[in-house]
C-alpha atoms as a PDB file:
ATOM      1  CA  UNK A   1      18.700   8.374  -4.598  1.00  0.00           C
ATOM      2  CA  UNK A   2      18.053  12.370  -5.500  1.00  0.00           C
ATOM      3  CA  UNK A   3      14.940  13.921  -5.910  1.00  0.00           C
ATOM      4  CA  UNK A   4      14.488  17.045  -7.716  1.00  0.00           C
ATOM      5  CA  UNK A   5      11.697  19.925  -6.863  1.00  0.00           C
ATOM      6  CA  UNK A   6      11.771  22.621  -9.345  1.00  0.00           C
ATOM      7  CA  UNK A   7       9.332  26.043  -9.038  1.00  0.00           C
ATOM      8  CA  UNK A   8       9.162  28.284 -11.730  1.00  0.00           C
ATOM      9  CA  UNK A   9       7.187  31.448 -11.368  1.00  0.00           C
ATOM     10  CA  UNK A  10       6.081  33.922 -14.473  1.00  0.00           C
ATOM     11  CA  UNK A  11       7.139  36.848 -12.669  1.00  0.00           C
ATOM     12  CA  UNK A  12      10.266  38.202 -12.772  1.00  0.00           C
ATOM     13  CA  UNK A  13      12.361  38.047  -9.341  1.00  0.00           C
ATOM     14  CA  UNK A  14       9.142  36.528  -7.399  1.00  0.00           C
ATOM     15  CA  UNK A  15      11.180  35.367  -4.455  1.00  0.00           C
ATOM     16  CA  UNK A  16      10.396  37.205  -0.589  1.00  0.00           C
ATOM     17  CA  UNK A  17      11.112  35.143   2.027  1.00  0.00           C
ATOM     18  CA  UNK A  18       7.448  34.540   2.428  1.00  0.00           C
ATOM     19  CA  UNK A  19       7.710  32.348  -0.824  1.00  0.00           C
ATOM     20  CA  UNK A  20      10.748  30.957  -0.007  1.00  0.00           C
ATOM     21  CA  UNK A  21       9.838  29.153   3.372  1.00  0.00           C
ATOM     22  CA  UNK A  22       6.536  28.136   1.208  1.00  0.00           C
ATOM     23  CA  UNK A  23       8.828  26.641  -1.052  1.00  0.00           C
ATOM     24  CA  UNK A  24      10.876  24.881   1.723  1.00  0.00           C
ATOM     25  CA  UNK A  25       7.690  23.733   3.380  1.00  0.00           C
ATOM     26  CA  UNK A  26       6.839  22.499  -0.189  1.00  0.00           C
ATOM     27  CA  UNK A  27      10.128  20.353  -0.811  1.00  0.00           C
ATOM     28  CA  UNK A  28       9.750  19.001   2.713  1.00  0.00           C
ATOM     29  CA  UNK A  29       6.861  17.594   2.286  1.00  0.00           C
ATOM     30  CA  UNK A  30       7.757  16.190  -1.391  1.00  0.00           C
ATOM     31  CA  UNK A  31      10.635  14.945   0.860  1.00  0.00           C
ATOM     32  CA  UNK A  32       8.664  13.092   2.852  1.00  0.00           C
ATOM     33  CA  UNK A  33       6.227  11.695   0.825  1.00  0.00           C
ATOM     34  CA  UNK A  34       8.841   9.896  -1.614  1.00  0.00           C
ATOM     35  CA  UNK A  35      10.525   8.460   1.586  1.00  0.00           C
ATOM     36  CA  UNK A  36       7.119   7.618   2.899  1.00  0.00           C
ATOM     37  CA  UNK A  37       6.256   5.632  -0.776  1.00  0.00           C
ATOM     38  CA  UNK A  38       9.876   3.857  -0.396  1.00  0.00           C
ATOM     39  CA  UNK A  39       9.186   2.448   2.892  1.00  0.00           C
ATOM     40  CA  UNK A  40       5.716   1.275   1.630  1.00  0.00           C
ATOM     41  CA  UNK A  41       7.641  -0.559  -1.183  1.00  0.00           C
ATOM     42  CA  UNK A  42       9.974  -1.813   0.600  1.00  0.00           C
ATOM     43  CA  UNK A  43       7.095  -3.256   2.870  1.00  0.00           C
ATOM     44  CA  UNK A  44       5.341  -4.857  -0.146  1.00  0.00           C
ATOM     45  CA  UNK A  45       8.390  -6.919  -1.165  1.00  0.00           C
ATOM     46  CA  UNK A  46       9.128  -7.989   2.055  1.00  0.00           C
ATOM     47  CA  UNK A  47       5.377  -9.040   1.871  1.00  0.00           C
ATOM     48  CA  UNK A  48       5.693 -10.680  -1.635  1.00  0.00           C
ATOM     49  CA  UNK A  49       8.686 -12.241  -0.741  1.00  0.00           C
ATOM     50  CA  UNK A  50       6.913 -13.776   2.544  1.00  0.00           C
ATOM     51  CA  UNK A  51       4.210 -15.076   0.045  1.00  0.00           C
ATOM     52  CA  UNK A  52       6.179 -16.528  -2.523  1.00  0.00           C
ATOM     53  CA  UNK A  53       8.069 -18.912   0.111  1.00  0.00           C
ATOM     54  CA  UNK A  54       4.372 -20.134   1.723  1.00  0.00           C
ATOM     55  CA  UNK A  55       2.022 -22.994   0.110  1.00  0.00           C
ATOM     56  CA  UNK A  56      -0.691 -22.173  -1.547  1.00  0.00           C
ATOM     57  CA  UNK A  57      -2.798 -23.739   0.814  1.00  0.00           C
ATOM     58  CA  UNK A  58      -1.282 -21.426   3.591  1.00  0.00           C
ATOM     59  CA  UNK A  59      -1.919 -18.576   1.997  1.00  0.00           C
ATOM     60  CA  UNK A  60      -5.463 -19.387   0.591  1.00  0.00           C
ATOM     61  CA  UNK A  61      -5.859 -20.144   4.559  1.00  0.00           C
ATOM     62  CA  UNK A  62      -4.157 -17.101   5.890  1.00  0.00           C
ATOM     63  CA  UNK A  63      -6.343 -15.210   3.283  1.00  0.00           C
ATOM     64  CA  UNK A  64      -9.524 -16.693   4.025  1.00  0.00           C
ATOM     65  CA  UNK A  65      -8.880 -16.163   7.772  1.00  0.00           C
ATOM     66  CA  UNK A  66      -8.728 -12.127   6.616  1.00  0.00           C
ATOM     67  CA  UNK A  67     -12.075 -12.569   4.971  1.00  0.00           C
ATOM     68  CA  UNK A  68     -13.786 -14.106   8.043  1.00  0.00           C
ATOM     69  CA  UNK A  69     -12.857 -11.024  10.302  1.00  0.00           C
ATOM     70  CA  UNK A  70     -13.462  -8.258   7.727  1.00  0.00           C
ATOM     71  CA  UNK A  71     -16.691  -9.671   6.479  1.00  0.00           C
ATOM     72  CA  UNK A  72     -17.927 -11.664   9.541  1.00  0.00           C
ATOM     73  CA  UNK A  73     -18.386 -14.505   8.350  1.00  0.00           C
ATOM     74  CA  UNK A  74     -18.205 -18.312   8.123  1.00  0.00           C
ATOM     75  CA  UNK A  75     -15.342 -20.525   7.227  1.00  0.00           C
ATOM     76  CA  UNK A  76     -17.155 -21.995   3.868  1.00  0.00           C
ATOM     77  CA  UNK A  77     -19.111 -18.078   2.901  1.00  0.00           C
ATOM     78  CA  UNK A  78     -15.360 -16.666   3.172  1.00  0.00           C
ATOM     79  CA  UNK A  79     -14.067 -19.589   0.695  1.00  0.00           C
ATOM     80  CA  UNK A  80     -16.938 -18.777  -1.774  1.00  0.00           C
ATOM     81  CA  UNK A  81     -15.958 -15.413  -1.870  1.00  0.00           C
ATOM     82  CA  UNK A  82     -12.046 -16.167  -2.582  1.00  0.00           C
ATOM     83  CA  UNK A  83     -13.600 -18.833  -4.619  1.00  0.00           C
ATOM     84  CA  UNK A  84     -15.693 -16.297  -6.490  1.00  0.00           C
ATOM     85  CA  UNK A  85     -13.334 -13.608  -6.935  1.00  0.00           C
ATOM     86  CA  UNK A  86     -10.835 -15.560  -8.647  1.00  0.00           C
ATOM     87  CA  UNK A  87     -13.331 -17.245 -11.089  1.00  0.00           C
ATOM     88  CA  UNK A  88     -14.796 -13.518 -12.153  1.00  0.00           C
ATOM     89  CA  UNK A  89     -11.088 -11.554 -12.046  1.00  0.00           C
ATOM     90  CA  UNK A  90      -9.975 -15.063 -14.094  1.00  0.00           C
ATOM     91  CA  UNK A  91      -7.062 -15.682 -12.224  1.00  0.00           C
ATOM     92  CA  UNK A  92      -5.835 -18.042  -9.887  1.00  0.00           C
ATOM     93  CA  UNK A  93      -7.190 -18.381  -5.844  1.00  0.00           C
ATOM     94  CA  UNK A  94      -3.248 -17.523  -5.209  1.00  0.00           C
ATOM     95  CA  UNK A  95      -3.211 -14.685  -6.826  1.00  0.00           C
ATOM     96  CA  UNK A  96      -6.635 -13.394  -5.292  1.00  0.00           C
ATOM     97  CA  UNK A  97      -5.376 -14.312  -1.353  1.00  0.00           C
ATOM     98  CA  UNK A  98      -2.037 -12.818  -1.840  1.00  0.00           C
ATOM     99  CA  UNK A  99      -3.866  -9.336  -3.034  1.00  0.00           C
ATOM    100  CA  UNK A 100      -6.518  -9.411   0.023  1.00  0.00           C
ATOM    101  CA  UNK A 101      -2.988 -10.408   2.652  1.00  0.00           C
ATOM    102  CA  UNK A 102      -1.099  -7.208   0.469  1.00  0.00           C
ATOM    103  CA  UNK A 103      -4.096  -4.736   1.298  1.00  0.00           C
ATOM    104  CA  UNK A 104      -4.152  -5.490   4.943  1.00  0.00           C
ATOM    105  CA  UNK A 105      -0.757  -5.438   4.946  1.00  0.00           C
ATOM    106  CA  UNK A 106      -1.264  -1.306   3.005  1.00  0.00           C
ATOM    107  CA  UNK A 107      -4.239  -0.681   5.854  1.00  0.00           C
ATOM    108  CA  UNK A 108      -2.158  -1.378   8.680  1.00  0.00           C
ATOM    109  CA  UNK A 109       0.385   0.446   7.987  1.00  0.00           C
ATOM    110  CA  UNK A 110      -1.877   3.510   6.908  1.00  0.00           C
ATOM    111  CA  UNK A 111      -3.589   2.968  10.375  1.00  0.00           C
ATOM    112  CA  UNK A 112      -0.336   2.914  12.045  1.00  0.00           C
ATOM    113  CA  UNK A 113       0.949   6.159  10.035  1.00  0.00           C
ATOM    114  CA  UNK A 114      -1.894   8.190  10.583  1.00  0.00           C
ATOM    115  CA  UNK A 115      -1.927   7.413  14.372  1.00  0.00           C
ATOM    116  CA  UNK A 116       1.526   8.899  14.258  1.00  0.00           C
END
């Protein structure tokens, strides 16, 4: 894969070496943010692909479970909530748990990268 960073200035001949380390510090960190979105993707499908071979009950479970801890609260409030969120998004309970798991899944690693 090859990304591109192209700067354009309206001035002729703009280029002291002041601009060009900007420029390098620029394209670094364009660098590093497309290889920081590619690991994140390749996260998410190992995460959908972890989904798609569990039950539905195991991830309903997995996904209530989240909604206990982050919301402390009880087994049957956490279900209601799932519950809820799939009847007023009108999709299916699936659906709904496998979002909630893919966020945590985003937050950790967002933790973990910023403690870096």
């Amino acid at each position: 894969m090859s990304v591109a960073l192209n700067l354009y200035s309206r001035a002729p001949d703009p280029w002291t070496p002041e601009l060009i380390t900007a420029a390098d510090g620029y394209a670094q960190l364009v660098g590093s943010m497309v290889l920081t979105h590619l690991d994140l993707a390749e996260l998410e499908d190992a995460a959908a692909g972890l989904y798609r071979n569990m039950s539905d009950a195991l991830v309903a479970e997995r996904a209530v479970g989240a909604i206990m801890h982050t919301n402390a609260c009880s087994e049957d409030e956490a279900r209601r909530i799932l519950e809820s969120a799939s009847r007023h998004r009108r999709i299916g309970a699936r659906e709904v748990a496998e979002t909630i798991l893919r966020a945590l899944v985003d937050v950790r690693t967002t933790d973990q990268g910023s403690m870096s």
